[in-house]
C-alpha atoms as a PDB file:
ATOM      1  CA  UNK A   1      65.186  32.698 104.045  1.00  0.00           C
ATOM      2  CA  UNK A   2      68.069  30.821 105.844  1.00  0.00           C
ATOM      3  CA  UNK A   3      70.463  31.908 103.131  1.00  0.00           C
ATOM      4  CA  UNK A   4      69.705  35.476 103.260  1.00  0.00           C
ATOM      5  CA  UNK A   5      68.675  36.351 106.919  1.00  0.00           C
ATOM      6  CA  UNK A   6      71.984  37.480 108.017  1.00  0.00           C
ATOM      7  CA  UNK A   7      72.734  39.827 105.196  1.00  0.00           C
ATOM      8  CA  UNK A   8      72.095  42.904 107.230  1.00  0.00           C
ATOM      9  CA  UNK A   9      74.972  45.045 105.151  1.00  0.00           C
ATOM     10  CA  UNK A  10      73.716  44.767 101.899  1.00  0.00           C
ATOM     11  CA  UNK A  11      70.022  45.766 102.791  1.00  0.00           C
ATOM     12  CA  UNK A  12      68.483  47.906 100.070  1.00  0.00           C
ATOM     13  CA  UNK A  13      64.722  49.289 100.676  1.00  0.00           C
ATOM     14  CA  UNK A  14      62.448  48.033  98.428  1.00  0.00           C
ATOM     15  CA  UNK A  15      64.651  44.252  97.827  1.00  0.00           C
ATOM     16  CA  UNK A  16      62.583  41.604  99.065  1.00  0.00           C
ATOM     17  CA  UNK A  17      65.478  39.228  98.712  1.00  0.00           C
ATOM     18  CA  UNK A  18      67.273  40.396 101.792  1.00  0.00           C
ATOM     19  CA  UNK A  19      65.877  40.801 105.109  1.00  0.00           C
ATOM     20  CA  UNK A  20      66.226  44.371 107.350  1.00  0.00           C
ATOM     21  CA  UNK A  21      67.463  44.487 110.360  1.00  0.00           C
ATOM     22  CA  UNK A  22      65.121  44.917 113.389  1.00  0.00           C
ATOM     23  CA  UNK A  23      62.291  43.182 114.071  1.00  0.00           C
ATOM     24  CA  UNK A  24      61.004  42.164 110.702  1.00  0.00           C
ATOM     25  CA  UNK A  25      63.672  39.518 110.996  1.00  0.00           C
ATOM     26  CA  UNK A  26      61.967  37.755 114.002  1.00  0.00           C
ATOM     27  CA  UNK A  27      58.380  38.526 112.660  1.00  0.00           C
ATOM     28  CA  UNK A  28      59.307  36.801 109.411  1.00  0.00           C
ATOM     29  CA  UNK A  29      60.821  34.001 110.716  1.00  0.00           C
ATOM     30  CA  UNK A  30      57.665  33.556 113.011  1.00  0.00           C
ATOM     31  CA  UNK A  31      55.432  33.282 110.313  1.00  0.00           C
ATOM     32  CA  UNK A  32      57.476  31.327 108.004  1.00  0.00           C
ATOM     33  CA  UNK A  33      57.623  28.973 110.685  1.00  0.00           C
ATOM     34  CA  UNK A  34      54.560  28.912 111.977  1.00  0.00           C
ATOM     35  CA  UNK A  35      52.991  28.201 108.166  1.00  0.00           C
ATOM     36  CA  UNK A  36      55.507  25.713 107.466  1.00  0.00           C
ATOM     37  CA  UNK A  37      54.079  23.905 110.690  1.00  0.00           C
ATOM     38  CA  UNK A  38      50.440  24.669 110.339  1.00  0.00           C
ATOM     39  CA  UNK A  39      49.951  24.659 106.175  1.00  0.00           C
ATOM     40  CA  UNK A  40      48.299  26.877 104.148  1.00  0.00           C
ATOM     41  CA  UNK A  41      45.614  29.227 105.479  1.00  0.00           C
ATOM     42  CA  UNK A  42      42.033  27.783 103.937  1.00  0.00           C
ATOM     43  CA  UNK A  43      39.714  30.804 103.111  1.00  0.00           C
ATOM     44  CA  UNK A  44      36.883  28.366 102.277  1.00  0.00           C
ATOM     45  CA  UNK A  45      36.026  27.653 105.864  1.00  0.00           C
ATOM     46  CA  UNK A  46      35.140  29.974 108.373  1.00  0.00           C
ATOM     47  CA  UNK A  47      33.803  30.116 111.893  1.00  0.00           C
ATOM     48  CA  UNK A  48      31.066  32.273 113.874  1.00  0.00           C
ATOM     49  CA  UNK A  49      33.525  33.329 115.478  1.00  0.00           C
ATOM     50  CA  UNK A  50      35.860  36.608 114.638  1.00  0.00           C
ATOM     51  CA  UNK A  51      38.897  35.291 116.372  1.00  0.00           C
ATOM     52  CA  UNK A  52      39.698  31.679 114.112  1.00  0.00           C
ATOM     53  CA  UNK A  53      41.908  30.226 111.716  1.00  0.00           C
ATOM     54  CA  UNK A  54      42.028  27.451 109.726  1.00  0.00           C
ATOM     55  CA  UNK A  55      44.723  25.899 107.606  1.00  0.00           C
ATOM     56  CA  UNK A  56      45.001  23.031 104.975  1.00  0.00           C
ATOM     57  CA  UNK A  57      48.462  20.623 106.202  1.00  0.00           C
ATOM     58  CA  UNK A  58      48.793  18.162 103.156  1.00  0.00           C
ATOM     59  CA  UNK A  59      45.041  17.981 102.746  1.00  0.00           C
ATOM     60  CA  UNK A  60      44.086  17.963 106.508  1.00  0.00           C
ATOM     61  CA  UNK A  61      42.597  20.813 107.990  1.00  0.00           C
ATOM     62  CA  UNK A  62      43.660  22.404 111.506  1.00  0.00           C
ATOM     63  CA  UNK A  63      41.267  24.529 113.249  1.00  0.00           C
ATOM     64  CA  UNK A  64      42.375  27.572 115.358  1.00  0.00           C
ATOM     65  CA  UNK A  65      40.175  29.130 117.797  1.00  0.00           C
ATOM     66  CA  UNK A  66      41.041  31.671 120.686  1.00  0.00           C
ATOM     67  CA  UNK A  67      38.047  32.547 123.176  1.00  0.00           C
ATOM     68  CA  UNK A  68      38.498  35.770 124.510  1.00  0.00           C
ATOM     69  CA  UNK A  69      35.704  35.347 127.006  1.00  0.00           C
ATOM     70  CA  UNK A  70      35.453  34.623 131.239  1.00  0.00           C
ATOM     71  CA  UNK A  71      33.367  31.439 129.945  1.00  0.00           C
ATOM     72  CA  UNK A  72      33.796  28.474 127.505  1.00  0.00           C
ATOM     73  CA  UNK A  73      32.053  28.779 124.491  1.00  0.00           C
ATOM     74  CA  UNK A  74      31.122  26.643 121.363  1.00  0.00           C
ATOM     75  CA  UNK A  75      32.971  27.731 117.791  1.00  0.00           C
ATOM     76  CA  UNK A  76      31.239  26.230 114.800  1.00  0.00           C
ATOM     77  CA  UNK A  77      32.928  25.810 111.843  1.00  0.00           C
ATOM     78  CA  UNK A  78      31.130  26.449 108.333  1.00  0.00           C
ATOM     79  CA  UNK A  79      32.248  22.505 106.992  1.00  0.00           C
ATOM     80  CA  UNK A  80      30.612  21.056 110.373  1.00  0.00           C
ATOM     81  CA  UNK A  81      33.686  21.042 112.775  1.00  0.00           C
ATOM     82  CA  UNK A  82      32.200  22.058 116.610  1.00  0.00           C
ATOM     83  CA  UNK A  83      34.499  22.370 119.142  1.00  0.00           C
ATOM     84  CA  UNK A  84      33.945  23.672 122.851  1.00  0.00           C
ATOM     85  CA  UNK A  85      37.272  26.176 123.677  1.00  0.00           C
ATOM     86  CA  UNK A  86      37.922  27.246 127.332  1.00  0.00           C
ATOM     87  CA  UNK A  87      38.030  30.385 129.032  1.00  0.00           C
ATOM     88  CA  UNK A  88      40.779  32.997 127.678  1.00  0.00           C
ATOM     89  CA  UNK A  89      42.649  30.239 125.623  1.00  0.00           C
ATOM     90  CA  UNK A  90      43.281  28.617 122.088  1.00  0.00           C
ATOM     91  CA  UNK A  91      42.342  25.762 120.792  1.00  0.00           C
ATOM     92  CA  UNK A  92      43.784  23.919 117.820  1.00  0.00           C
ATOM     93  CA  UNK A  93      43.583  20.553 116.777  1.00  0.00           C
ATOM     94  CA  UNK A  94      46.842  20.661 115.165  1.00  0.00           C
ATOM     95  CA  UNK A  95      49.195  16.796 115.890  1.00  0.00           C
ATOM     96  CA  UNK A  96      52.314  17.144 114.589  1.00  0.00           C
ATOM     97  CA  UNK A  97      55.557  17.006 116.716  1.00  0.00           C
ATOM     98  CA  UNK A  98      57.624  19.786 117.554  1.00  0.00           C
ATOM     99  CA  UNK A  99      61.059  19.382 118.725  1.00  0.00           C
ATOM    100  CA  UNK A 100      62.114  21.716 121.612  1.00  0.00           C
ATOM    101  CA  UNK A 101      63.753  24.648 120.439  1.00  0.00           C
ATOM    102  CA  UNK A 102      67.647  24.388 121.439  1.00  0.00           C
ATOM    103  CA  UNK A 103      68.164  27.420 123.686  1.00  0.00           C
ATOM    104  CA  UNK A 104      71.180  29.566 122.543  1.00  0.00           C
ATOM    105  CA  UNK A 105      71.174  31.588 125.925  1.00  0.00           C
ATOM    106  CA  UNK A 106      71.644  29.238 128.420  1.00  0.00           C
ATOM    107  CA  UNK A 107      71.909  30.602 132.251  1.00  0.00           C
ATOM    108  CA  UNK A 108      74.838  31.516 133.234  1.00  0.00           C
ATOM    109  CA  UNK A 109      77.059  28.946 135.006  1.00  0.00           C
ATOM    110  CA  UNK A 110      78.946  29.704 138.578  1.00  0.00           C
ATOM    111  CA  UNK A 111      81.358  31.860 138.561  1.00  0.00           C
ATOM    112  CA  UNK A 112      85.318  30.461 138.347  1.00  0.00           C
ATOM    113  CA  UNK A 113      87.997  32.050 139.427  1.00  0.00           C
ATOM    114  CA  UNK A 114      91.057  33.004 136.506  1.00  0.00           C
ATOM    115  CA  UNK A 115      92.455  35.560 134.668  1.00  0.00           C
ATOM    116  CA  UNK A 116      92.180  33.458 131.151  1.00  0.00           C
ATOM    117  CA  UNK A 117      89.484  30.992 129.335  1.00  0.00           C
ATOM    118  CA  UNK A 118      89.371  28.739 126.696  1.00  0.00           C
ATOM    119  CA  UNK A 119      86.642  27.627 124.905  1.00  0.00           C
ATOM    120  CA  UNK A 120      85.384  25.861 122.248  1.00  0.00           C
ATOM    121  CA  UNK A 121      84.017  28.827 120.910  1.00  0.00           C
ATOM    122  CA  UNK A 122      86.351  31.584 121.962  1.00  0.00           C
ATOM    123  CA  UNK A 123      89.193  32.928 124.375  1.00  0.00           C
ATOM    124  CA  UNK A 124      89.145  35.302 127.290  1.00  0.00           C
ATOM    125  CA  UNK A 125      91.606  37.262 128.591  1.00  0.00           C
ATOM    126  CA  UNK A 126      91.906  39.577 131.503  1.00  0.00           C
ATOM    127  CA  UNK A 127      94.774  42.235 133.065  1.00  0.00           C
ATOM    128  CA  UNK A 128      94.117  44.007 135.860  1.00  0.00           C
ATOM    129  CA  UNK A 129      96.748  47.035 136.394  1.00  0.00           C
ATOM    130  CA  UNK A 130      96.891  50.491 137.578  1.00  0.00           C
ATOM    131  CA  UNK A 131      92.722  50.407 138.611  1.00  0.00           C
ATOM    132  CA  UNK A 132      91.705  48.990 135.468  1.00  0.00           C
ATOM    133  CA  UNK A 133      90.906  46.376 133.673  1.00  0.00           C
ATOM    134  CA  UNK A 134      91.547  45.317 130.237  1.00  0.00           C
ATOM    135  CA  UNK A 135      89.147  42.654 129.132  1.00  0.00           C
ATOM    136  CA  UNK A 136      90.001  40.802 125.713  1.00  0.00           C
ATOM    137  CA  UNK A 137      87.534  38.510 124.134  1.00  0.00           C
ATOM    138  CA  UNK A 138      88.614  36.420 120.984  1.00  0.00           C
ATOM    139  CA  UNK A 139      86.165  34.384 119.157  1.00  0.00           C
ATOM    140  CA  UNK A 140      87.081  31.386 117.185  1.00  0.00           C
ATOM    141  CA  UNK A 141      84.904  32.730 113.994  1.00  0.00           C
ATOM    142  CA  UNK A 142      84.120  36.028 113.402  1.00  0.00           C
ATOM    143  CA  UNK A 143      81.118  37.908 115.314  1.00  0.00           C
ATOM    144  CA  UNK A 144      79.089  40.726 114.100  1.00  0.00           C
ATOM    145  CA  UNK A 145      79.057  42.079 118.219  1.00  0.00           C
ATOM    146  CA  UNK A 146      80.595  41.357 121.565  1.00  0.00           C
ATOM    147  CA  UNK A 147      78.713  42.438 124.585  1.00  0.00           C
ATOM    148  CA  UNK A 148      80.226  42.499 128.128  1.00  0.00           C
ATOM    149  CA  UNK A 149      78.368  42.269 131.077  1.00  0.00           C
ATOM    150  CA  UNK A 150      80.259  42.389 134.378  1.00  0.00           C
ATOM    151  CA  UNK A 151      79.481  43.023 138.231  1.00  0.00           C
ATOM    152  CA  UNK A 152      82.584  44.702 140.566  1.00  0.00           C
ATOM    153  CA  UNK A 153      82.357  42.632 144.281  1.00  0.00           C
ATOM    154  CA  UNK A 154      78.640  41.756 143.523  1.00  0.00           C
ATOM    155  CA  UNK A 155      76.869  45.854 142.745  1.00  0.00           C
ATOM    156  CA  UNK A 156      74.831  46.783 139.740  1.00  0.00           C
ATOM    157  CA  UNK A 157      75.471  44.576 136.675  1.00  0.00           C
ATOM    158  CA  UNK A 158      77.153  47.085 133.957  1.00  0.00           C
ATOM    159  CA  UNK A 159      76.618  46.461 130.197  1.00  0.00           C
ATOM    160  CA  UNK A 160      79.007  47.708 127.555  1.00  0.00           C
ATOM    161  CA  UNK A 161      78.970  47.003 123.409  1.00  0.00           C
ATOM    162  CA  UNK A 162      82.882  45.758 123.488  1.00  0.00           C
ATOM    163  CA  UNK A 163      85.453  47.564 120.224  1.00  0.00           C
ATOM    164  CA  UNK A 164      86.611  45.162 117.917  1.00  0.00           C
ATOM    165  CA  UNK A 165      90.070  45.308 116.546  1.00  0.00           C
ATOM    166  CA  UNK A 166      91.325  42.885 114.104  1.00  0.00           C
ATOM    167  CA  UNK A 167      88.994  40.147 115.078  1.00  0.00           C
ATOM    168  CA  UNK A 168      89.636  40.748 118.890  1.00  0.00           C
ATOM    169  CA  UNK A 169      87.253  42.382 121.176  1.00  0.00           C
ATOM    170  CA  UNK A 170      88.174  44.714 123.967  1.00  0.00           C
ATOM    171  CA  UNK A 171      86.913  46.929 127.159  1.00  0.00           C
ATOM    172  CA  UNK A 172      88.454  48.577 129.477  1.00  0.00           C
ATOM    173  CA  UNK A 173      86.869  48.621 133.014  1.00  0.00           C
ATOM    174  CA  UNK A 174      87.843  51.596 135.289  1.00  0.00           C
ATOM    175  CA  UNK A 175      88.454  52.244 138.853  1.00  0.00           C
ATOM    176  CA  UNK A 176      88.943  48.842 140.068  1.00  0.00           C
ATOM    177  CA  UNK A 177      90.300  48.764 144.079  1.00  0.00           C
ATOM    178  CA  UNK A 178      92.814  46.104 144.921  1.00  0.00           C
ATOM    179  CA  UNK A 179      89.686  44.373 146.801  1.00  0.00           C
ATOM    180  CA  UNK A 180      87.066  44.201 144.196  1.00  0.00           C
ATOM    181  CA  UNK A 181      86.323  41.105 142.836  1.00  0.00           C
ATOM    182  CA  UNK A 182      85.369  41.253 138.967  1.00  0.00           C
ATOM    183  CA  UNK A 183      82.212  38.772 137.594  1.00  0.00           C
ATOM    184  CA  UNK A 184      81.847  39.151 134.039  1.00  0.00           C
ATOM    185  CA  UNK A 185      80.460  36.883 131.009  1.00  0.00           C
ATOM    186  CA  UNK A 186      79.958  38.107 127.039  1.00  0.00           C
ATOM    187  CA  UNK A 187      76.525  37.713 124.637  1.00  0.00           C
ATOM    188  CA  UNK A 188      78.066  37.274 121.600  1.00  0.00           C
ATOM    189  CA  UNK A 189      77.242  36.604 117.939  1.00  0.00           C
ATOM    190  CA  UNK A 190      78.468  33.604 116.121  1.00  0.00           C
ATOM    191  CA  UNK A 191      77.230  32.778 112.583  1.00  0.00           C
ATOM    192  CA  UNK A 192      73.733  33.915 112.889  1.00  0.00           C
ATOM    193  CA  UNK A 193      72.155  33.186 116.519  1.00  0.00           C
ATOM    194  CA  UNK A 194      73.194  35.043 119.724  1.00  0.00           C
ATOM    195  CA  UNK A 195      74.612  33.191 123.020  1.00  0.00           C
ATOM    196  CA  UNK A 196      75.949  34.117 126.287  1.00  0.00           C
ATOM    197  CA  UNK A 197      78.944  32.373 127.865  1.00  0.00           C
ATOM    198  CA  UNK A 198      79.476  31.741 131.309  1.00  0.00           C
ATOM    199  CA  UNK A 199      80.076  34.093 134.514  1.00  0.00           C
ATOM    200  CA  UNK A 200      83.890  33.910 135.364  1.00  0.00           C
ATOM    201  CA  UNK A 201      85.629  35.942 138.357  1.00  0.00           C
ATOM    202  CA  UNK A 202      88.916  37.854 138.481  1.00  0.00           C
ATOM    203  CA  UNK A 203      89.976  39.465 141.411  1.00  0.00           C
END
């Protein structure tokens, strides 16, 4: 799944190999995840309750229950598990460590005054001439999309799907007064996950 996730161009209807674009990509990866944590579901058990689960994780079983009651109630399981789950919540009996997931969209930073950025990951640039704004955004490796999102002396934030030109990205931001200052950071995609840089200031 890792090695084909990405390949939204050569998506054919009806080849299970590649993955569509949309959200079939997150639903997938969802449940691929969430079976490679939990195991395999085990139809031999079940539960007197309609809303249960219960999986087989290298030959121990974890239990899934969700009460959609205003009271606890008792869920018996057909092999002799009991187990009491609270008000409007799940239960599972599931141990197994899960490390944090690392969060590709981090909030944004405070703004920093300059007219060009380097990064790691990629370089901005930004001229300011004649009422406008050009805005150049270069990643280091290639990105499917560049979005900009950008304030003028702290009104409505304004979102824009940058054009790409030989590996560069570009907007153009119009009827900028001497006065306004310009916030702006990018959500950008670099070999697979999205992220969002930093706000930055011109002006």
């Amino acid at each position: 799944m890792n090695d084909k996730i990405d390949d939204y161009g050569e998506f054919n209807p009806g080849d299970e190999s590649i993955i569509e674009r949309g959200n079939t990509k997150a639903q997938t990866y969802q449940w691929v995840t969430s079976l490679n944590a939990l195991g395999q579901v085990d139809p031999t058990v079940h539960a007197d309750t309609s809303t249960y689960a219960v999986f087989n994780k290298d030959g121990e079983r974890v239990y899934v229950a969700y009460n959609y009651s205003d009271a606890p109630t008792t869920v018996t399981f057909t092999d002799g598990y009991t187990v009491e789950v609270a008000a409007n919540s799940f239960y599972t009996n599931a141990d197994y460590d899960v490390p944090p997931v690392e969060q590709p969209n981090p909030e944004p930073g405070q703004p920093e005054d300059g007219d060009q950025r380097d990064h790691a990951h990629y370089s901005v640039k930004v001229t300011k001439e004649n009422n406008q704004a050009s805005v150049l955004f270069a990643p280091k490796a290639t990105a499917r999309y560049v979005d900009i999102h950008y304030r003028l002396s702290g009104g409505d934030q304004q979102n824009f799907r940058m054009n790409e030109t030989s590996g560069e990205w570009v907007h153009t931001i119009q009827g900028i007064n001497d006065s306004d200052d310009l916030m702006y950071r990018f959500t950008y995609e670099r070999e697979g996950p999205q992220y969002e840089t930093e706000w930055y200031t011109f002006g």
